[in-house]
Protein backbone atom coordinates (compact mmCIF):
# COMPACT_ATOMS: atom_id res chain seq x y z
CA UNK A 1 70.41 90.62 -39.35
CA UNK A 2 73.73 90.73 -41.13
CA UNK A 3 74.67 87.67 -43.25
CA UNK A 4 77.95 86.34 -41.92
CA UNK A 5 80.45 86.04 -44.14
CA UNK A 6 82.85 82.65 -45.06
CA UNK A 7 86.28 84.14 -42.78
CA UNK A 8 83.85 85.04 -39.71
CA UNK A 9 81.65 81.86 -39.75
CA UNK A 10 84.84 79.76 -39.69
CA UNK A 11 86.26 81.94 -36.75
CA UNK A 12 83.16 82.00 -34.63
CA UNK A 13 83.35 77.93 -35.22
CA UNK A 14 86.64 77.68 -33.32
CA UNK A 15 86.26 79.90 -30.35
CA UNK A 16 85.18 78.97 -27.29
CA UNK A 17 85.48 80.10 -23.61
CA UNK A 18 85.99 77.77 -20.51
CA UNK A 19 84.07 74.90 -22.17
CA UNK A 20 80.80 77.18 -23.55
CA UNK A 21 79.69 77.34 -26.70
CA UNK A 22 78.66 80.90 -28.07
CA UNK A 23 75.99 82.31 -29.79
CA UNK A 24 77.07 83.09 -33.43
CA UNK A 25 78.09 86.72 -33.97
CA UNK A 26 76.72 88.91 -36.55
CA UNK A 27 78.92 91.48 -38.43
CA UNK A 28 78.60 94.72 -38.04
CA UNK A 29 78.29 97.15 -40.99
CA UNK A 30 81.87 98.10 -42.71
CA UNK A 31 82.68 101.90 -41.88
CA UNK A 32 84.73 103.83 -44.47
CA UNK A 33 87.69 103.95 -42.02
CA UNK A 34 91.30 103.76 -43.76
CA UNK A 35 93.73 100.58 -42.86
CA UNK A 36 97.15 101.83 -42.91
CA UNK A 37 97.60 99.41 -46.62
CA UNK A 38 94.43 101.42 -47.97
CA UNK A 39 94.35 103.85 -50.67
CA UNK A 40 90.83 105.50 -49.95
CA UNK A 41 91.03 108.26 -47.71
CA UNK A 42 89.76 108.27 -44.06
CA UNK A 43 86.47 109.24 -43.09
CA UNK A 44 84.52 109.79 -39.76
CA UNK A 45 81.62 107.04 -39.08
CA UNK A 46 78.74 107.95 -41.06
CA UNK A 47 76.35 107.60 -38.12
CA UNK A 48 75.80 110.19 -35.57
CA UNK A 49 77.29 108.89 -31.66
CA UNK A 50 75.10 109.92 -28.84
CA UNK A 51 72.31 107.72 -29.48
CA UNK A 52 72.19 106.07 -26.07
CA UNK A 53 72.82 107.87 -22.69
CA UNK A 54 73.10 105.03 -20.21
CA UNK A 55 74.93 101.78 -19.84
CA UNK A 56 72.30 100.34 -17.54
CA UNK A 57 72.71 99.56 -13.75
CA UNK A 58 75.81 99.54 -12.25
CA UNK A 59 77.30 96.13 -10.69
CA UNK A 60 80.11 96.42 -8.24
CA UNK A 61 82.73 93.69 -7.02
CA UNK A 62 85.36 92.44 -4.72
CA UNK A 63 88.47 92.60 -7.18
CA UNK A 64 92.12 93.07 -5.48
CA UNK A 65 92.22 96.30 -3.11
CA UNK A 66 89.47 97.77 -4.82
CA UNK A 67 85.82 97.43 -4.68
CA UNK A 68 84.97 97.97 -8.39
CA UNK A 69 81.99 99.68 -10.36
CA UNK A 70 81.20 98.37 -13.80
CA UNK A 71 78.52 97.89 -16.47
CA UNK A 72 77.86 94.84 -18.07
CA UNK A 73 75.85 93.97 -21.19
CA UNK A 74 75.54 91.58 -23.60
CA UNK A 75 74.80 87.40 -23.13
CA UNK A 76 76.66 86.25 -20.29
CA UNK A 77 78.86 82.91 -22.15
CA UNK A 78 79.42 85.66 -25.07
CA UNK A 79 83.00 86.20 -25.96
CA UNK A 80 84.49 88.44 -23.53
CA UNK A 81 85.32 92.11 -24.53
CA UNK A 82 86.39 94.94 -21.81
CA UNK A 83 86.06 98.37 -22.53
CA UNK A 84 88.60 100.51 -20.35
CA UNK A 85 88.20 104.15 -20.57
CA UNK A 86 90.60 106.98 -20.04
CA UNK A 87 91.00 110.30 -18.18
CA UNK A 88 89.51 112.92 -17.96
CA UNK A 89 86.45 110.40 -18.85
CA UNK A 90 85.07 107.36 -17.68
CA UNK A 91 82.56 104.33 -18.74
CA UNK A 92 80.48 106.30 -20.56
CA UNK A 93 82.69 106.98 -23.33
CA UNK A 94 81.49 103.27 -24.42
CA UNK A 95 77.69 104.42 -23.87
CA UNK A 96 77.14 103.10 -27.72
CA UNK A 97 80.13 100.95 -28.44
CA UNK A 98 78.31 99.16 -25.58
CA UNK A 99 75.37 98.12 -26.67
CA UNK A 100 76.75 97.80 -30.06
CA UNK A 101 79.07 94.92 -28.83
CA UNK A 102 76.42 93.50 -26.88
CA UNK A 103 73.69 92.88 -30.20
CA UNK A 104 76.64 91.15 -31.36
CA UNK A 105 76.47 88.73 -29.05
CA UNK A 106 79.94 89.51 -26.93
CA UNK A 107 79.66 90.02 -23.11
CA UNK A 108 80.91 93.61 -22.49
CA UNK A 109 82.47 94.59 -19.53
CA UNK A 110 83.04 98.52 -18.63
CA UNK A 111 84.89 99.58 -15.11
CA UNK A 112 85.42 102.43 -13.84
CA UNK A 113 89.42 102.68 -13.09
CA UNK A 114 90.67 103.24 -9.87
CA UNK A 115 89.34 106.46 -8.72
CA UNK A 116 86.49 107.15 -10.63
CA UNK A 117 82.88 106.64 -10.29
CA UNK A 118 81.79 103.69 -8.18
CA UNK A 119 85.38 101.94 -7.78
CA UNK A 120 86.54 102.67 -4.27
CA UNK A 121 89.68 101.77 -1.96
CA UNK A 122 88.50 98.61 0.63
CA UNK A 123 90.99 100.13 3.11
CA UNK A 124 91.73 104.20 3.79
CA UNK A 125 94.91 102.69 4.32
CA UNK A 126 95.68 101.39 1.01
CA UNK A 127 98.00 103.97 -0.93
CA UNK A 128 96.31 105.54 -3.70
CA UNK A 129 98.74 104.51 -6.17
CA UNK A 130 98.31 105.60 -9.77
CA UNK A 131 101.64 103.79 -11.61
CA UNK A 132 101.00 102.17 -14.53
CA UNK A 133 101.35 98.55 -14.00
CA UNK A 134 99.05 98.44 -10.61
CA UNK A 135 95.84 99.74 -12.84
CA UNK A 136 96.99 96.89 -14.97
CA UNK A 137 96.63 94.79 -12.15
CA UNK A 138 92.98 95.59 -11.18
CA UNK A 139 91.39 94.67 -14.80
CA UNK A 140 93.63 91.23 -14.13
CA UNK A 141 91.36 91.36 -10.47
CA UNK A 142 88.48 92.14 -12.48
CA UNK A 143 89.02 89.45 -14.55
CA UNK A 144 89.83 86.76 -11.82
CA UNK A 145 86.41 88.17 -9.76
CA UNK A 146 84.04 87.93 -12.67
CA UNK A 147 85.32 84.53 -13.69
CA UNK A 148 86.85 85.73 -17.30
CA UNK A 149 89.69 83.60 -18.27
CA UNK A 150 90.44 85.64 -21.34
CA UNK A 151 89.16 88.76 -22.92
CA UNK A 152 89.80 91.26 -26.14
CA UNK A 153 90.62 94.02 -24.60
CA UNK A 154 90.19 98.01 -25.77
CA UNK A 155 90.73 101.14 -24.89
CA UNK A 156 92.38 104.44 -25.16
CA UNK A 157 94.27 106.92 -23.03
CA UNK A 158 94.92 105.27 -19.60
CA UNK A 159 93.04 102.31 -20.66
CA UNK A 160 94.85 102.02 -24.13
CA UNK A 161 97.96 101.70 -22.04
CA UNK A 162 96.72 99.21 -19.60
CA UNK A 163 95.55 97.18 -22.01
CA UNK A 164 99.05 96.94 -23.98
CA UNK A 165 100.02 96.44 -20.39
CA UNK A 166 98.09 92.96 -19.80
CA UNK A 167 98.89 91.96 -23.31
CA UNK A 168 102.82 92.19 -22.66
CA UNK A 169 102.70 90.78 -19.14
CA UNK A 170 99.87 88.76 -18.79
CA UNK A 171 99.27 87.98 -22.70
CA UNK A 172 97.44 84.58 -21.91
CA UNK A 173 94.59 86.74 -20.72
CA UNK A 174 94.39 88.85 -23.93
CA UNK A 175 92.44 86.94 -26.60
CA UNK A 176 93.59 90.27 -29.07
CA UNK A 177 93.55 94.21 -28.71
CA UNK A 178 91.95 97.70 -29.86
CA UNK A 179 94.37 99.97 -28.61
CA UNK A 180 93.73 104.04 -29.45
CA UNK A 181 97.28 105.64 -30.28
CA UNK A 182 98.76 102.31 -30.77
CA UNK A 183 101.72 101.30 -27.71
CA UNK A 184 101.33 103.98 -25.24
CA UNK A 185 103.52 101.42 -22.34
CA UNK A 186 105.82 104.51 -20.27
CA UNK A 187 108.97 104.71 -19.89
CA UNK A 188 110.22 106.70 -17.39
CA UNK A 189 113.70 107.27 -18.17
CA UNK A 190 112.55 108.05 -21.90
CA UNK A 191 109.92 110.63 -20.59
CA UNK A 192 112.83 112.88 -19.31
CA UNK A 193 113.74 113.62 -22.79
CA UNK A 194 112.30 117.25 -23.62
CA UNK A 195 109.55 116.96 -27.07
CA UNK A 196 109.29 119.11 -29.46
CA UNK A 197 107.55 122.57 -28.49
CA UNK A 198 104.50 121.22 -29.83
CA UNK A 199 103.82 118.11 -28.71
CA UNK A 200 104.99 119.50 -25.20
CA UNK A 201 102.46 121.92 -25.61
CA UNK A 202 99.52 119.32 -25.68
CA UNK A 203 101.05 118.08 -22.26
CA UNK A 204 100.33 121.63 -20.35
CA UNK A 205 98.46 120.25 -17.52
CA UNK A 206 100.60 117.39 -16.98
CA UNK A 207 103.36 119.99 -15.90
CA UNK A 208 100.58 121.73 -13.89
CA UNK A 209 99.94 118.89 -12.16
CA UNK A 210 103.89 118.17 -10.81
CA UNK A 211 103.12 121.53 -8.42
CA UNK A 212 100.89 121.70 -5.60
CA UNK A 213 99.43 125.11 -7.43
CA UNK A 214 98.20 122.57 -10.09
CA UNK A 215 96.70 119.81 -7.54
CA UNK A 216 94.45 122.77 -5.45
CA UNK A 217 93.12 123.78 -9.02
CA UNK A 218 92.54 120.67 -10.27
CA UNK A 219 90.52 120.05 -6.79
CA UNK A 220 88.68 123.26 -6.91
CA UNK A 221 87.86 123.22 -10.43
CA UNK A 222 87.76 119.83 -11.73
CA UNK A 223 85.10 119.56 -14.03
CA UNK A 224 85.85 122.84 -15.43
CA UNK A 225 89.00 121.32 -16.24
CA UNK A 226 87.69 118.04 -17.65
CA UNK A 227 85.56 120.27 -19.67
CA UNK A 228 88.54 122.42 -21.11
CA UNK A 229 90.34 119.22 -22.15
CA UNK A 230 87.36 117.54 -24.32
CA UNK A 231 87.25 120.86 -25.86
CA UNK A 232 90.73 121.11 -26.62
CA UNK A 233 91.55 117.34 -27.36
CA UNK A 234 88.12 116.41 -29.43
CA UNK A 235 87.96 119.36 -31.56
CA UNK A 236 85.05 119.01 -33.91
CA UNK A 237 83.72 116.64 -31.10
CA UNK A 238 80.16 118.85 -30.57
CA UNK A 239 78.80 117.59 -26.67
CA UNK A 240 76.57 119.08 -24.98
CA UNK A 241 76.10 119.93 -21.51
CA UNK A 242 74.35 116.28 -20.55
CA UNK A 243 76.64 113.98 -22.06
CA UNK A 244 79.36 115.92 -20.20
CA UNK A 245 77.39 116.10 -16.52
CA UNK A 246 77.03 112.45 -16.80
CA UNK A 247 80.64 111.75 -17.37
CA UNK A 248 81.78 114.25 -14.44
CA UNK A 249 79.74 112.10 -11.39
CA UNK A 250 82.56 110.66 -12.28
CA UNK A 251 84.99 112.33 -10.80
CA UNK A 252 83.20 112.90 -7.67
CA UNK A 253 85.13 110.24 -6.44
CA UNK A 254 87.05 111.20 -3.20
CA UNK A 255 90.15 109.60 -4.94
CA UNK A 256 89.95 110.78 -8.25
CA UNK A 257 92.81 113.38 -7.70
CA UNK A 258 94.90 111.98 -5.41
CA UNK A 259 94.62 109.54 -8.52
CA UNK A 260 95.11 111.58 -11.32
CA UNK A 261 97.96 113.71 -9.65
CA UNK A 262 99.56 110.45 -8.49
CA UNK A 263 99.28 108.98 -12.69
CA UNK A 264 100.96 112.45 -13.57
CA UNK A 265 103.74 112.62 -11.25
CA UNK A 266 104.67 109.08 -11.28
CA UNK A 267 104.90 109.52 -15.21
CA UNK A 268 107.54 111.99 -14.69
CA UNK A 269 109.32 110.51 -11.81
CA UNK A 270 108.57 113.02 -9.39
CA UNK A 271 106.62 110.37 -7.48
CA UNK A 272 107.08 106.52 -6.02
CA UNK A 273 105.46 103.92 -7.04
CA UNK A 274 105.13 100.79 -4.83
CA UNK A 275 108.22 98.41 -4.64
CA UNK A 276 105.70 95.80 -4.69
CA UNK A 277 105.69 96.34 -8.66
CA UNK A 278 109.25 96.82 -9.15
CA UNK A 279 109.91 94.22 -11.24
CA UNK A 280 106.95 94.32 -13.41
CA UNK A 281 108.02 98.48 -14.48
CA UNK A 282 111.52 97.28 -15.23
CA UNK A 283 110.07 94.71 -17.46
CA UNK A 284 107.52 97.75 -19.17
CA UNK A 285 110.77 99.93 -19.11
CA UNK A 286 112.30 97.89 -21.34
CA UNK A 287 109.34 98.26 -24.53
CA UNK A 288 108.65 94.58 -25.14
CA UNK A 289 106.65 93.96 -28.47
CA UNK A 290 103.09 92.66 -28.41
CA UNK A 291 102.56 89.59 -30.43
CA UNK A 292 98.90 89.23 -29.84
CA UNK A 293 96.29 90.04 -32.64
CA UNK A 294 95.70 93.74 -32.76
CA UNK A 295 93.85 97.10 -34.35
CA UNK A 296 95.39 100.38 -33.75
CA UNK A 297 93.16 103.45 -33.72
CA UNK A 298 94.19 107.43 -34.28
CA UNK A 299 92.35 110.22 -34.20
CA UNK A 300 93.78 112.21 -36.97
CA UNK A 301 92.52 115.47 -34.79
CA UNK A 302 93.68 113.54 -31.57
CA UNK A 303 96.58 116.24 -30.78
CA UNK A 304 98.15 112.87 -29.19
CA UNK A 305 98.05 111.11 -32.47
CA UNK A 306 101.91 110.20 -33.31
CA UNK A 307 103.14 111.48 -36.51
CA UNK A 308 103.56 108.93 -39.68
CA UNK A 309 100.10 106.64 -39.63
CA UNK A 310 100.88 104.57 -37.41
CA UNK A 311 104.55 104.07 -38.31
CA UNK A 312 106.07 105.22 -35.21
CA UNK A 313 104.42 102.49 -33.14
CA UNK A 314 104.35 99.60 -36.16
CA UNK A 315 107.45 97.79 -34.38
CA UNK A 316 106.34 97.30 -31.27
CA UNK A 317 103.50 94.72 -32.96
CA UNK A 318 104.22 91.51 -34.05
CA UNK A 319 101.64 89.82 -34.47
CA UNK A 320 98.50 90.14 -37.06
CA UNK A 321 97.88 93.84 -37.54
CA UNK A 322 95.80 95.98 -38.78
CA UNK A 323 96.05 99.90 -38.54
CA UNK A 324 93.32 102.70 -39.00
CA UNK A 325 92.80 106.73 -38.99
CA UNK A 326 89.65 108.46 -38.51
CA UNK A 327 89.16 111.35 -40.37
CA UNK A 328 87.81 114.24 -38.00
CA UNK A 329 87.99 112.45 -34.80
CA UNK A 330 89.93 113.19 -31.82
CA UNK A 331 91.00 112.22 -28.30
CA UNK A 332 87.55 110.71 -27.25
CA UNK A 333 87.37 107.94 -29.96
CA UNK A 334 85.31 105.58 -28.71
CA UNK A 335 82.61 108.14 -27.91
CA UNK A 336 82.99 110.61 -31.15
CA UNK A 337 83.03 107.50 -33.73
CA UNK A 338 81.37 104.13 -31.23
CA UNK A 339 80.90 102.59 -34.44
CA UNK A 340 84.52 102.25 -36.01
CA UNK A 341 85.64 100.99 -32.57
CA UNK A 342 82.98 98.31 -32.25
CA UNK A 343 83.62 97.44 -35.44
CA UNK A 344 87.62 97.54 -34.68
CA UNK A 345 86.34 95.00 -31.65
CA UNK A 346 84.62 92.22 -34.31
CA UNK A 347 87.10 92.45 -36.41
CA UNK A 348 90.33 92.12 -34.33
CA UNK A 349 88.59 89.01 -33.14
CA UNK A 350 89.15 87.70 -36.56
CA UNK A 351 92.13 88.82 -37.03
């Protein structure tokens, strides 16, 4: 076991959740990972990911309109960490940040997102919304179901963005953040400004996906085109054929593309959202700052990765920060190098 050091020992002293006291957390080793104030240059985790290839059983509960799949590990009054995942992948991208988290003595929850894996719809009738603030909205369900009052969250892609989501709107239920690519919160009247050729580029299928040609092939051949985009996005990112298979049960979910299409579209304007949420968007619309403790993440092979270190994004965090670029990782963080985000985790909790 890791001796804890004078900073940590004093931290795990103060925290507490609803009244428990928690078991004392052990550090996890320091990865040669580059804060935006370093001078070293960034490397890649010096262990190899892939060492575990389940989360355990699956639980599944009540939580808003959905019924919801997740994993849990880790002791059940340890400090609360969820994991949220993004597309086209699902919990298993956390298969070793997981268990990581959990030796450390933090309870570790990992759902599947509305319309993937086990999550489903209570009611056929409910519509299979995608917008940004209602997947928001079912990790606050989540939350309220399993009893957390407060959590660190983390993520990336879709769950990187509804993560800086909670923080901004419901930032007493965000103890601090790991967010991959930094503030990823849409706007919608901002996304109708054309990119550069480039960075449109990366964004192929998401113009795919606005025509019905795109939504038949994405039915028809979606895990050949879940496959494409982990090769294109995670580069040097070497799977194999069974980490990728368990990943794409996944999207055997009867709403996954009714999902997905809906995420894309809506992103673009070229769908509704539900009036319901109105108000919420036109507070997201208007790129409030997140003043919680956070860790930013980038890929430096992530073709999403925003120019400048971090510097695009720096404004829209006020509060302590740190920042950090992985040498030879891309989209798939969490899975390519587990051990720079669990270690992102620990330390944003001392932050």
């Amino acid at each position: 076991m890791n001796v804890i050091d004078r900073r940590t020992f004093s931290r795990i002293l103060t925290v507490g959740t609803a009244g428990a006291s928690l078991p004392v957390l052990p550090v996890l080793p320091v990865l040669p990972v580059m804060s935006a104030s370093a001078s070293a240059s960034p490397s890649a985790p010096v262990t190899e990911p892939g060492t575990h290839t389940s989360l355990g059983p699956l639980k599944q509960i009540r939580a808003g309109e959905l019924n919801m799949g997740y994993a849990e590990a880790g002791p059940a009054h340890g400090p609360a960490v969820v994991l949220l995942h993004g597309w086209p992948y699902d919990i298993h991208s956390y298969v070793d940040v997981a268990p990581r988290l959990a030796a450390a003595g933090y309870r570790v929850i990992v759902p599947y997102l509305r319309g993937h894996g086990t999550t489903r719809f209570r009611s056929d009738k409910t519509f299979r919304n995608a917008q940004q603030s209602v997947i928001a909205l079912d990790i606050i369900a989540l939350m309220d179901a399993l009893k957390i009052e407060k959590a660190i969250l983390a993520g990336f892609d879709w769950g990187a963005r509804t993560a800086d989501i909670i923080a901004v709107l419901w930032p007493e239920r965000c103890k601090a953040l790991v967010s991959v690519s930094g503030y990823l919160i849409t706007n919608r009247e901002r996304n109708k400004a054309p990119l550069p050729p480039q960075a449109e580029w990366a964004w192929w299928y998401q113009y795919y996906f606005a025509t019905e040609r795109g939504r038949l092939g994405l039915a028809q051949y979606k895990h050949d085109f879940a496959k494409l985009i982990w090769k294109n996005v995670s580069p040097t990112w070497h799977f194999d054929d069974a980490t990728f298979d368990r990943t794409a049960t996944a999207f055997d979910n009867p709403d996954w593309v009714p999902i997905v299409i809906h995420n894309y579209r809506w992103r673009l304007s070229l769908a509704k959202g539900d009036p319901r949420f109105d108000r919420l968007e036109k507070r997201l619309a208007e790129s409030p700052a997140i003043s919680l403790p956070t860790i930013t993440l980038d890929g430096e092979l992530d073709p999403f990765t925003p120019p400048g270190n971090g510097a695009s994004y720096r404004g829209r965090f006020t509060g302590a920060y740190d920042h950090r670029t992985l040498k030879g990782i891309g989209h798939n963080l969490p899975q390519e190098a587990p051990e720079a985000f669990a270690e992102a985790v620990v330390d944003v909790n001392a932050l």
